[in-house]
Protein backbone atom coordinates (compact mmCIF):
# COMPACT_ATOMS: atom_id res chain seq x y z
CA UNK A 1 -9.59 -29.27 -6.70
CA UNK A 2 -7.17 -30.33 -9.11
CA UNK A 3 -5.06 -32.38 -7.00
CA UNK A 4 -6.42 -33.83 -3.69
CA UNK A 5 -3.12 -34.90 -2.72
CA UNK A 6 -1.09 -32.07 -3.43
CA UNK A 7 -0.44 -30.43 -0.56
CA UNK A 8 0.59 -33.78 0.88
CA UNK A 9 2.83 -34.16 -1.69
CA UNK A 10 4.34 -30.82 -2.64
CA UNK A 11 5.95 -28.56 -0.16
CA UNK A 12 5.59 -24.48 -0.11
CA UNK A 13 7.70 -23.08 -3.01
CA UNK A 14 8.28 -19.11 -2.02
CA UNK A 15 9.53 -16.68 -4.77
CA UNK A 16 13.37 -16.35 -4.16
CA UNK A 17 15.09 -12.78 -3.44
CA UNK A 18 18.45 -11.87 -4.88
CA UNK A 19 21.29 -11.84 -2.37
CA UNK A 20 21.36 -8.90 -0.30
CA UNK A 21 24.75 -7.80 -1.02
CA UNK A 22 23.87 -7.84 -4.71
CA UNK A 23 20.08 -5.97 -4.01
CA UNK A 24 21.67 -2.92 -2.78
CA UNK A 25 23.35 -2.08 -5.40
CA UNK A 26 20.39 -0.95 -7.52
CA UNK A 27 16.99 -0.10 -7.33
CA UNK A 28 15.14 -2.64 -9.48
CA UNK A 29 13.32 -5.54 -8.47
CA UNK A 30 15.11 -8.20 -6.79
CA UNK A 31 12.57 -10.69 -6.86
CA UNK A 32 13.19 -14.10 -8.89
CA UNK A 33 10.13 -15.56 -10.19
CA UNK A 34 9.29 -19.04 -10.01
CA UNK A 35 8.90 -21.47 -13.46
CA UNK A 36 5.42 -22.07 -15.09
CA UNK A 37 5.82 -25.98 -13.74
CA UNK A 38 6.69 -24.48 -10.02
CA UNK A 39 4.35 -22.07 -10.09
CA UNK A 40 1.37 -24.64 -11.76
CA UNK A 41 2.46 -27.30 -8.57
CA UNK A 42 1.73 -24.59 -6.22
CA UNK A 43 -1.32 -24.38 -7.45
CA UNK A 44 -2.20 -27.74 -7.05
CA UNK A 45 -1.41 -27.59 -2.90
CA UNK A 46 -4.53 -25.82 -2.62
CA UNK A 47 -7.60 -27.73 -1.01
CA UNK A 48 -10.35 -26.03 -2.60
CA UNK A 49 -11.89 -25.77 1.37
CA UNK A 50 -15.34 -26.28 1.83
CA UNK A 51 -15.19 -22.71 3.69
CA UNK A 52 -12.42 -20.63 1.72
CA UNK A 53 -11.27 -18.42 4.75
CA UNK A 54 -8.98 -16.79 1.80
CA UNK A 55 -11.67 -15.24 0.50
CA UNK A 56 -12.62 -13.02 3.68
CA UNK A 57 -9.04 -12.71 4.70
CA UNK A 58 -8.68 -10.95 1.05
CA UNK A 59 -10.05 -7.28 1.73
CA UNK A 60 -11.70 -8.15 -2.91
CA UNK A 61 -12.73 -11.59 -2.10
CA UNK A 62 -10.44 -13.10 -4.72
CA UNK A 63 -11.94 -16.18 -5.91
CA UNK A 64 -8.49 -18.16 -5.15
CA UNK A 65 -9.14 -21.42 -5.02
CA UNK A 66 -10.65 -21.08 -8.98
CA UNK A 67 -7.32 -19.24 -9.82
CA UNK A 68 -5.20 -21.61 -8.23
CA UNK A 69 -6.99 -24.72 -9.80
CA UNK A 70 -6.57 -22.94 -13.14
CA UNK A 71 -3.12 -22.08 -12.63
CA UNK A 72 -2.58 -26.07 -11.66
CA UNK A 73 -4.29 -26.91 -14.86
CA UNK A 74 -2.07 -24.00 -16.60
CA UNK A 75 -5.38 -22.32 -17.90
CA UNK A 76 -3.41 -19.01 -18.21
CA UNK A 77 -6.46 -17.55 -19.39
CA UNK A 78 -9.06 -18.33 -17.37
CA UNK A 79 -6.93 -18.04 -14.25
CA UNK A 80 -5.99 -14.36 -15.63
CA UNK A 81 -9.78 -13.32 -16.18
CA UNK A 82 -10.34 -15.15 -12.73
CA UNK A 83 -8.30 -12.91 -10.98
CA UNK A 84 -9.43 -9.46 -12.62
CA UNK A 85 -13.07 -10.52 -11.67
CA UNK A 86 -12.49 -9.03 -8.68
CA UNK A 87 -9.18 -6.93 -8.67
CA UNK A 88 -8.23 -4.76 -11.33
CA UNK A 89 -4.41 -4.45 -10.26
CA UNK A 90 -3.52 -7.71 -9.49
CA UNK A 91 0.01 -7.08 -10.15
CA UNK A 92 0.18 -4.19 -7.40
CA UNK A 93 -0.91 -6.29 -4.58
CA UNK A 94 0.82 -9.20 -6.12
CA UNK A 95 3.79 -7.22 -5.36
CA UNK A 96 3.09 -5.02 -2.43
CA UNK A 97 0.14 -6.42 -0.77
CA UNK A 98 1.07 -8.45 3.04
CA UNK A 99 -1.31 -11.40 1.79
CA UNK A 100 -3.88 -11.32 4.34
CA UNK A 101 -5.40 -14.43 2.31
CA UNK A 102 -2.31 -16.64 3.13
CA UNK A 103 -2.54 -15.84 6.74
CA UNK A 104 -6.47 -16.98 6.57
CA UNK A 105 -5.68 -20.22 4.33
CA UNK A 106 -6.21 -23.87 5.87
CA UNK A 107 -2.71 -24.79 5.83
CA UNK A 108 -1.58 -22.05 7.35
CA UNK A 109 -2.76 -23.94 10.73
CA UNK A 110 0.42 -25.55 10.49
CA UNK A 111 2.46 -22.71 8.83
CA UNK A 112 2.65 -23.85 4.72
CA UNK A 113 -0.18 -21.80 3.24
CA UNK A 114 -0.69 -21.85 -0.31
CA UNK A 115 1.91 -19.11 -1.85
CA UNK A 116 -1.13 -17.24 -3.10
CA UNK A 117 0.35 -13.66 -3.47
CA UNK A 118 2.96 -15.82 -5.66
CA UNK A 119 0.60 -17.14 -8.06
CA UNK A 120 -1.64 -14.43 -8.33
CA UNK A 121 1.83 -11.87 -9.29
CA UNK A 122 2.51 -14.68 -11.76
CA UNK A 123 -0.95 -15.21 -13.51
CA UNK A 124 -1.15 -11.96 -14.16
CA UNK A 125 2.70 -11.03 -15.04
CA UNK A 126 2.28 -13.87 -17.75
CA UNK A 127 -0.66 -12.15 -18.94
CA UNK A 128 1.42 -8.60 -19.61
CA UNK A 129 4.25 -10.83 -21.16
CA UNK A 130 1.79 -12.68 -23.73
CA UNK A 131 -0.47 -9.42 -24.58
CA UNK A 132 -3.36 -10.75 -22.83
CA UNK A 133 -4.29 -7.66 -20.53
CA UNK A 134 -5.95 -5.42 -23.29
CA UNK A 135 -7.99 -2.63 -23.15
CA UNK A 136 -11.58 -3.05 -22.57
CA UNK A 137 -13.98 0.08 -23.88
CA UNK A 138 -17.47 0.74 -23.19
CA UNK A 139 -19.68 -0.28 -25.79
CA UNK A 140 -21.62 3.13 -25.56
CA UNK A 141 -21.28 6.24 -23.78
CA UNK A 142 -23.58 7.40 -20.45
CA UNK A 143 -23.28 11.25 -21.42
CA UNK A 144 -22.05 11.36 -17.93
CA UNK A 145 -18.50 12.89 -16.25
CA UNK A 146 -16.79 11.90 -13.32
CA UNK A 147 -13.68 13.55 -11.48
CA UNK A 148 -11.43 11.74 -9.62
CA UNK A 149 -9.39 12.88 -7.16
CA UNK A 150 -5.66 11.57 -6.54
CA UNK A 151 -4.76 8.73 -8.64
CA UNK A 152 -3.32 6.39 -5.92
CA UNK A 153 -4.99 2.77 -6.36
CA UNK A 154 -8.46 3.51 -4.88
CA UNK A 155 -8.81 6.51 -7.75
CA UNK A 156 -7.24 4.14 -10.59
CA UNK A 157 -9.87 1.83 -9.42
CA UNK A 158 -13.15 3.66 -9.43
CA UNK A 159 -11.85 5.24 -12.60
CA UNK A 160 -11.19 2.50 -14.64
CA UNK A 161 -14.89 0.75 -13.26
CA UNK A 162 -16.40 4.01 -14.65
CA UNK A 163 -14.66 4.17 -17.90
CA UNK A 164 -16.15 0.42 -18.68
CA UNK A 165 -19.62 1.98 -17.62
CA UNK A 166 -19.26 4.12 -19.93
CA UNK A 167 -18.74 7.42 -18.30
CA UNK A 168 -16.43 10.30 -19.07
CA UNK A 169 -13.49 9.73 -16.28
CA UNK A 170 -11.35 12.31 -15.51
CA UNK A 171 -8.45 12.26 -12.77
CA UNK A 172 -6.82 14.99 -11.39
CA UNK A 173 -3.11 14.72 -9.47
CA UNK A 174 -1.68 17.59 -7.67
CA UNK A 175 2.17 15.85 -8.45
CA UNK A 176 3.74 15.79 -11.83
CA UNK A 177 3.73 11.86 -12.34
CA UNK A 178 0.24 9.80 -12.08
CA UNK A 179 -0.03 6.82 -9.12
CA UNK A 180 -0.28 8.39 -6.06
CA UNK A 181 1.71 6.44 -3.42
CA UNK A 182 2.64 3.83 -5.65
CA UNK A 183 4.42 6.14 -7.53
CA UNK A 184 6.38 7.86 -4.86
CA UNK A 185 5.98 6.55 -1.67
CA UNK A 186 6.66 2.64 -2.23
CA UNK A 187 10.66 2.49 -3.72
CA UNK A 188 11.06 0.99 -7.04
CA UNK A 189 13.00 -1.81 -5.91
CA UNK A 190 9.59 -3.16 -4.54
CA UNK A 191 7.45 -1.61 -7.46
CA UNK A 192 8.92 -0.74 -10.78
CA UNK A 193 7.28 2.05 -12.12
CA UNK A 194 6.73 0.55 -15.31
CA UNK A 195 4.17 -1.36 -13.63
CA UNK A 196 1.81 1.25 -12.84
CA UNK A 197 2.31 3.07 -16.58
CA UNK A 198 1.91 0.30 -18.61
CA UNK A 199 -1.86 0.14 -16.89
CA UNK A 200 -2.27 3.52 -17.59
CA UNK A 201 -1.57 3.08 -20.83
CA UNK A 202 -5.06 0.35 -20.87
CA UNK A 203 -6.87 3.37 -18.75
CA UNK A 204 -6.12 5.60 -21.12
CA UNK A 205 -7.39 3.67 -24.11
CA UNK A 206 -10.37 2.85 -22.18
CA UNK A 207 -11.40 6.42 -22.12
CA UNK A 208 -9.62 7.74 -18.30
CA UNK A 209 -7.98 11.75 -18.82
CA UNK A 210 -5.17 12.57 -16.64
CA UNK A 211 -4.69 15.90 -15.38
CA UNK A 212 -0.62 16.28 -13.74
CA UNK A 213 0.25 19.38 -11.53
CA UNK A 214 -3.42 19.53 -11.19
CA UNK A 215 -4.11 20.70 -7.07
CA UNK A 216 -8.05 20.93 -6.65
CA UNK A 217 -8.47 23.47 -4.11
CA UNK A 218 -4.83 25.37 -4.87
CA UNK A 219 -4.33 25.50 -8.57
CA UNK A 220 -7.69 24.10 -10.09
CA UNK A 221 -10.75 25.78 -8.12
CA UNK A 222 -13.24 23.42 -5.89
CA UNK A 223 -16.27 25.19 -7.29
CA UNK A 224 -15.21 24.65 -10.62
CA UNK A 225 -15.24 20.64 -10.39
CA UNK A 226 -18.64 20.88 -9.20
CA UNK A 227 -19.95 22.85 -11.88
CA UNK A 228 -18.16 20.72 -14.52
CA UNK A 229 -18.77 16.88 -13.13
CA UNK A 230 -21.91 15.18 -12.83
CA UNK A 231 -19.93 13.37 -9.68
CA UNK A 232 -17.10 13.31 -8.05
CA UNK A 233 -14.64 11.14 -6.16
CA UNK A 234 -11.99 11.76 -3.52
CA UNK A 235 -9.02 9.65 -3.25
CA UNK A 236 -6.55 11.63 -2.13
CA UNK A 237 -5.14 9.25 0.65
CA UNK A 238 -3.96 9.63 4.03
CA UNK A 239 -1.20 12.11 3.59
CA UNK A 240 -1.25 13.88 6.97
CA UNK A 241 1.99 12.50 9.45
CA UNK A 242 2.25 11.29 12.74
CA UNK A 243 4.91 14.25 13.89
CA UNK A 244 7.62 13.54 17.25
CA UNK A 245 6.78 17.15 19.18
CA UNK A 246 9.90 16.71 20.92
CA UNK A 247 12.83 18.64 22.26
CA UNK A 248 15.24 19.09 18.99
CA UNK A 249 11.98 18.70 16.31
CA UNK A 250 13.83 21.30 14.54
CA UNK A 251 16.88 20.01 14.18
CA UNK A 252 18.36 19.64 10.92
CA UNK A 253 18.52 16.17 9.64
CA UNK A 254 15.03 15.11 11.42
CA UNK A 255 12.58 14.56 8.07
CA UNK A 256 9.28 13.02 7.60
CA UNK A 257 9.75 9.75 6.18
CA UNK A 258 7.56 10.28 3.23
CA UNK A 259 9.86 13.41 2.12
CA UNK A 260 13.13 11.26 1.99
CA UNK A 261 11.26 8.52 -0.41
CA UNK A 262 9.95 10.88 -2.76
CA UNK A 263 13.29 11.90 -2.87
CA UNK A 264 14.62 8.98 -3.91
CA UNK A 265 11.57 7.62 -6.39
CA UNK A 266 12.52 11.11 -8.43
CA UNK A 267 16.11 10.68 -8.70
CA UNK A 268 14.99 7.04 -10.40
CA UNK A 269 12.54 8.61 -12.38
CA UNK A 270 15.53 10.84 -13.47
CA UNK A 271 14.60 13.91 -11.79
CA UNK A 272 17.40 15.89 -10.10
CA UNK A 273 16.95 17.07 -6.45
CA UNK A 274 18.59 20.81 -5.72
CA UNK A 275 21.05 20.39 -3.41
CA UNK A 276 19.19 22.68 -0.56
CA UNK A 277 16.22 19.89 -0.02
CA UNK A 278 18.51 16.87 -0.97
CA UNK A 279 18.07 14.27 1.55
CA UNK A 280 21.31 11.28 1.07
CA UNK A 281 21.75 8.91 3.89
CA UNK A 282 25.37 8.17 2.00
CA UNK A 283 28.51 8.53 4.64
CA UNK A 284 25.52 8.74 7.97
CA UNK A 285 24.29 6.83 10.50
CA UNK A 286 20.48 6.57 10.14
CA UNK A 287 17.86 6.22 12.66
CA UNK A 288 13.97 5.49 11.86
CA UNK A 289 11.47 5.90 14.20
CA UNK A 290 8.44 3.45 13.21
CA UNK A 291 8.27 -0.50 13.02
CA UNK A 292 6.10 -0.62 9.60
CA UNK A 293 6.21 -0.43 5.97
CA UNK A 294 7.16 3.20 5.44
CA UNK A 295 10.26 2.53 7.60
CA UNK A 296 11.05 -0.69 6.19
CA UNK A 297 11.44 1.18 2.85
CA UNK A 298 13.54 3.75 4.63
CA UNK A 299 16.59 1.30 5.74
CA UNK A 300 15.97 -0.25 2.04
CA UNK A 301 16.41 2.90 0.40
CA UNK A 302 18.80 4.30 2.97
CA UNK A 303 21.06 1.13 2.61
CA UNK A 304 21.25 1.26 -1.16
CA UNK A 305 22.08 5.09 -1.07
CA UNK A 306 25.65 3.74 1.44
CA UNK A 307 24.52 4.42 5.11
CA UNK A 308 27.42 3.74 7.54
CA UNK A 309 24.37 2.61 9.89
CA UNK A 310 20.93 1.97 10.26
CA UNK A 311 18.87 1.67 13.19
CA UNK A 312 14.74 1.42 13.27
CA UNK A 313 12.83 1.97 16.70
CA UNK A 314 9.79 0.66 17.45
CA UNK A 315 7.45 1.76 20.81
CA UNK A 316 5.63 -1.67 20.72
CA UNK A 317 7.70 -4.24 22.38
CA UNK A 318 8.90 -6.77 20.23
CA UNK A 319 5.92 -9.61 18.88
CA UNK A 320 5.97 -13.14 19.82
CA UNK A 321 8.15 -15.30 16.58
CA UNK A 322 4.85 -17.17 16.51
CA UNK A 323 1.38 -17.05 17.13
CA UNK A 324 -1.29 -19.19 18.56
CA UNK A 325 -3.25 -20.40 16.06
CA UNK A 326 -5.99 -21.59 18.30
CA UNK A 327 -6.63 -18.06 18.89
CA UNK A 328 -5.82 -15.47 15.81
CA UNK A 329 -6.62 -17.87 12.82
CA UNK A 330 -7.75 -17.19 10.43
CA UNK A 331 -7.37 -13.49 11.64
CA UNK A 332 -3.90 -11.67 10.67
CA UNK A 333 -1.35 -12.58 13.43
CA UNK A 334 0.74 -10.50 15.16
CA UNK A 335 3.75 -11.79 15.10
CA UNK A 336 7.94 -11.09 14.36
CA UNK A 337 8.29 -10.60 10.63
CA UNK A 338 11.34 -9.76 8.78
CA UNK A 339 10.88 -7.86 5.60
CA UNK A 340 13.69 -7.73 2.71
CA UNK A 341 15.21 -4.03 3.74
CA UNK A 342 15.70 -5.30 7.21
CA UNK A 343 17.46 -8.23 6.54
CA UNK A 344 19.59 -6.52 4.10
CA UNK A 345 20.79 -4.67 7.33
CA UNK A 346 19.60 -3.17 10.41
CA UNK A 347 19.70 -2.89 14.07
CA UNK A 348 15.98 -3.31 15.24
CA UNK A 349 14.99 -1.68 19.21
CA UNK A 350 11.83 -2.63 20.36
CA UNK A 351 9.82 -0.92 23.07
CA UNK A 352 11.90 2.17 23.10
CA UNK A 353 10.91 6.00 23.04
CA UNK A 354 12.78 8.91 21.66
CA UNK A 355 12.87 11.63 24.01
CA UNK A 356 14.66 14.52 22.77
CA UNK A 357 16.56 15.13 19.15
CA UNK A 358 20.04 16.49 20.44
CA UNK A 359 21.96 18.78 18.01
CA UNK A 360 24.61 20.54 17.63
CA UNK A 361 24.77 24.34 15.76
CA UNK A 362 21.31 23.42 14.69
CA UNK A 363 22.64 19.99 13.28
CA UNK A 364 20.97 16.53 14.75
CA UNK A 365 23.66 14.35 16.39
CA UNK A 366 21.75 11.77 18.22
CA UNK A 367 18.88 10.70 19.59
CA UNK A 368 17.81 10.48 23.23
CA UNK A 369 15.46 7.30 24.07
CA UNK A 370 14.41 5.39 27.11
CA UNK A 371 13.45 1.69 27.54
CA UNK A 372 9.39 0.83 28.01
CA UNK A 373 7.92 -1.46 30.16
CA UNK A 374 4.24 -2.55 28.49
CA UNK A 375 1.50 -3.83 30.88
CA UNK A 376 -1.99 -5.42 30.27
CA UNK A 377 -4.54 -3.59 32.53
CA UNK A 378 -7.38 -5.59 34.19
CA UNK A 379 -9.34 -4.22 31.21
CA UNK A 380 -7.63 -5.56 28.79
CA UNK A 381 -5.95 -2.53 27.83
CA UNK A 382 -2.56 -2.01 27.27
CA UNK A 383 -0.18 0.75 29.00
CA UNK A 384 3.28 1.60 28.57
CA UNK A 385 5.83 3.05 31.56
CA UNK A 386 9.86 4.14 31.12
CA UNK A 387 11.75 1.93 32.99
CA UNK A 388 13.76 3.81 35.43
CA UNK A 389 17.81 5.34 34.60
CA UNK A 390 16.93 3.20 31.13
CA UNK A 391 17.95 6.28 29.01
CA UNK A 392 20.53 5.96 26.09
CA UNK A 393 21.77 7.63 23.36
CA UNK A 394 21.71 6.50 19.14
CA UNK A 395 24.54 8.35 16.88
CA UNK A 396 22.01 9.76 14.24
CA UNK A 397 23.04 12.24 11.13
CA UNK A 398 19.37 11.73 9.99
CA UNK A 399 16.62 10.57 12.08
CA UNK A 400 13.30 9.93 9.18
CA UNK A 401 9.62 9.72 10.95
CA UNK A 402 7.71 6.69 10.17
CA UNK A 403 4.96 6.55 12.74
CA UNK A 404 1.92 6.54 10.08
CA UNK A 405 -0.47 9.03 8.90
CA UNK A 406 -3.58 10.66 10.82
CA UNK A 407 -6.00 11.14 8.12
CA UNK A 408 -6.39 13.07 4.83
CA UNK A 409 -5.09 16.67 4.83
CA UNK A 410 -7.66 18.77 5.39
CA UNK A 411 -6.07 22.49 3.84
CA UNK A 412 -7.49 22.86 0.85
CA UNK A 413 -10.32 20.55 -1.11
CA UNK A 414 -11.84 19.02 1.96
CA UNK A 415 -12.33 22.72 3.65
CA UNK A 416 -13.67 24.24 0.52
CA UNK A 417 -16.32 21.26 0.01
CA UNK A 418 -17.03 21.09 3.49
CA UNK A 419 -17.44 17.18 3.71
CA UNK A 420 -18.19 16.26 7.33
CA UNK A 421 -15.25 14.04 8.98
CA UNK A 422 -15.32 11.37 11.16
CA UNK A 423 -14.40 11.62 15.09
CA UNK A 424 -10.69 10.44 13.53
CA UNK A 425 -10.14 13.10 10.71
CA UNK A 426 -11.40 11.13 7.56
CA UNK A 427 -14.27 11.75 5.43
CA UNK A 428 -17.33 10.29 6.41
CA UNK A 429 -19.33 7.95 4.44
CA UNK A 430 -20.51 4.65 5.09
CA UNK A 431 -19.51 1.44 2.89
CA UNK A 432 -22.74 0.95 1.01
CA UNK A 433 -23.09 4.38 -0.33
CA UNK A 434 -19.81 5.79 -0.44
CA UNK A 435 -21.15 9.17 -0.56
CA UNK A 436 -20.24 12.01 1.52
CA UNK A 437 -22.11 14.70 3.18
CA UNK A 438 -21.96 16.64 0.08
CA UNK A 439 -24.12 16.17 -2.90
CA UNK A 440 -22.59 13.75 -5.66
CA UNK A 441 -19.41 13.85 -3.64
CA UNK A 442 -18.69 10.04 -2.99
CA UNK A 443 -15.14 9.14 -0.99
CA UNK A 444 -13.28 5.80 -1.38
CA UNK A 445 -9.80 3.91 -0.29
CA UNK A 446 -7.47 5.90 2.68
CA UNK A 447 -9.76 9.27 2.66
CA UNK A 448 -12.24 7.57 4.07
CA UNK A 449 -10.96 4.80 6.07
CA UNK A 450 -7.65 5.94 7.08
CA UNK A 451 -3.97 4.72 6.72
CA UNK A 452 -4.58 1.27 5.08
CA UNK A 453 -3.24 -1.49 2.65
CA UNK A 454 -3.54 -1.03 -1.49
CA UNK A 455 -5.86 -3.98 -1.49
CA UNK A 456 -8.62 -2.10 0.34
CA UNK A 457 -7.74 1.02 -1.38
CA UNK A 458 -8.89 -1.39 -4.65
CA UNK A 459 -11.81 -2.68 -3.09
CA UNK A 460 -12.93 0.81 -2.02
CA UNK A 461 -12.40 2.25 -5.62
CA UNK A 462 -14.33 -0.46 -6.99
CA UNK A 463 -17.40 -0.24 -4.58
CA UNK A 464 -17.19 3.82 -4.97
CA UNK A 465 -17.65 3.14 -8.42
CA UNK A 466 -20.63 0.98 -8.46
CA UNK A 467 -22.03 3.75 -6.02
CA UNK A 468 -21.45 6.66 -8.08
CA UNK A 469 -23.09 4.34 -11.28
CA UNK A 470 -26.07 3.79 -9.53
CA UNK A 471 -26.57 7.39 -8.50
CA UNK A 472 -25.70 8.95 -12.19
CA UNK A 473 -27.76 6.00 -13.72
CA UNK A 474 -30.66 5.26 -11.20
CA UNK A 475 -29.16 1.04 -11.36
CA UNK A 476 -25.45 -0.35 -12.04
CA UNK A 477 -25.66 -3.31 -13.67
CA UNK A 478 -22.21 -3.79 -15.17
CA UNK A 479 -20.48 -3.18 -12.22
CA UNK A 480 -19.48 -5.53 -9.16
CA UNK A 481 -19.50 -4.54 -5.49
């Protein structure tokens, strides 16, 4: 504990956005960084608790007090090789992540936690920016091959563990670009996609092979991968949608969410979209069903492409703009939040179903919804009603469906190895293990746990990974859990 005093003394510092009128104008980051002495005095407000909560509200146990002492101290290095202890994309969920860990911090009792998702995105953006973050390449070679399926950041995880192991890593993607989700289903103006390649670009010289356009099951046979691999992994995510089966589902203009993202993420990547599939929210009033991430990034993206109007409903009803502390911390609160695409412009609806997609010569027009009433039952279950003659209609040209994913597709890979799934759709393994029903076929991040955040998607990679080293090698030593 660097300072004892200083968080009496210094108040929480936040990063700053860009204007919002400025924001939508592009696609890059917006985000402006705090100064090495602003960022170093945030440091110093943590306490260094006697019982870090942080660390169990962080789904890798991030050792933050040690990386905010060192960042106080402006040990650049040692708070850099602090952090990549236990995460090896630090600048992913320093970006993207909700920071779980500031929720769980002391002084979040009375609402200033440490800015830890602030310091950790600058420890380790100052490490790119002075060529600290270097390759690191197994001092011999196991003899050993791995395949890794889907190179979201549970795959780039467990790879990059068993590359240091010294195993031959090889990752297959059924797209054309590596990163999974990061690549195409967050929007650049939250991750810049020179993020994730200039990490492959370390994977790479620590051994990893990447296979593009490379569908296991479709294009590359299942049988063949089990021939060839001593083990493999799946990390193929959650990819499977929540669909409306409605009155109107076919109308044009009603589009997964997911679809209209990818979009956008290839025209940035400088990719052109044929005009047949293009999906433009420019000139149209918008509508997107689902409170969460994916549809925050739809009225970002649908804002920047020149929406006449944007509206996002949400079935829950609409959270409390504060919690009690005495009862969720240091849990993760429900509460209102705000992110950056909805204050750069949107009407929000809480408790509110769509009914029917109306159209007209097969084109969507609006959307029919109806208020909710929600209850708690006796048993402390929830119900929802429509509130009688509460029907209403929203002007929509597009309506995009954010309601979350089910579980991993199944089509394809999963039938041909015949992994047994769990009662909710994912694969089945347990968290010591990793391993699925099928010999040397381990499972890590959203294929096994379901729709979840990139920071367990890490942790699972990284615990996959000491799993499959211990069953190739008989021990791991080298690797963490």
């Amino acid at each position: 504990m660097g300072k004892p005093t200083g968080f009496i003394e210094i108040p929480r510092q936040e990063r700053r956005y860009q204007p919002a009128a400025d924001r939508v104008q592009h696609y890059d980051e917006f985000v402006i960084s705090l100064t090495e002495t602003q960022v170093s005095e945030q440091g110093a407000r943590c306490m260094d608790c006697g019982i870090p909560y942080c660390h169990t509200g962080c789904p890798v146990n991030n050792m933050i007090p040690d990386w905010n002492d060192a960042a106080y101290l402006k040990n650049w290095a040692e708070a850099l090789d602090i952090l990549h202890s236990t995460n090896n994309f630090p600048e992913f969920t320093g970006r993207i992540c909700p920071a779980p860990c500031e929720a769980a911090c002391t002084l979040n009792i009375d609402d200033n936690p440490v800015t830890i998702k602030t310091i950790e995105c600058s420890i380790v953006d100052r490490g790119w920016e002075e060529n600290r973050i270097r390759p690191q390449v197994a001092k011999q070679q196991s003899g050993k091959r791995v395949a890794v399926i889907g190179s979201g950041p549970a795959g780039l995880a467990a790879a990059q563990q068993l590359a240091r192991a010294g195993h031959a890593v090889t990752v297959f993607e059924k797209n054309d670009r590596i990163g999974g989700l990061l690549r195409y289903g967050i929007p650049d103006f939250k991750l810049n996609k020179e993020v994730i390649s200039r990490r492959l670009t370390q994977l790479r010289a620590e051994g990893v092979e990447f296979h593009t356009n490379a569908h296991i099951g479709v294009n590359i046979s299942t049988d063949s991968l089990l021939e060839e691999y001593d083990a493999l992994i799946l990390s193929i995510g959650s990819e499977k949608p929540r669909d409306l089966s409605i009155d109107g589902r076919s109308a044009n203009g009603v589009h997964f969410a997911m679809d209209f993202l990818m979009q956008q993420n290839k025209r940035v990547a400088g990719d052109t979209i044929p005009e047949d599939i293009a999906l433009y929210a420019q000139g149209k009033h918008v509508v997107v069903i689902g409170g969460g991430d994916t549809g925050s990034d739809c009225i970002g993206t649908s804002n920047r492409q020149g929406a006449v109007a944007v509206t996002q409903l949400e079935i829950m009803p609409q959270p409390p703009e504060k919690e009690d502390k005495s009862v969720t911390w240091p849990d993760w609160p429900l509460k209102m939040r705000t992110s950056s695409s909805q204050e750069e412009g949107c009407d929000r609806e809480f408790a509110v179903s769509t009914k029917a997609f109306k159209e007209e010569n097969g084109q969507l027009t609006a959307l029919t919804c109806v208020k909710l009433e929600w209850k708690q039952e006796s048993d402390g279950r929830w119900s929802m009603a429509e509130i009688p003659d509460s029907e209403f209609d929203i002007k929509a040209d597009l309506a995009f469906l954010a309601m979350g994913f089910i579980h991993p597709r199944h089509r394809g890979l999963l039938e041909n190895l015949g992994v047994d799934l769990d009662e909710k759709g994912n694969v089945k393994a347990d968290t010591e293990t990793y391993q699925t029903s099928v010999e040397k076929v381990f499972v890590a991040g959203d294929t096994r746990r379901g729709q979840s955040l990139v920071v367990w998607a890490i942790r699972e990679g990284r615990q996959a990974a000491r799993s499959v080293d211990e069953f190739l090698m008989g021990r791991s030593s080298d690797l963490p859990r």
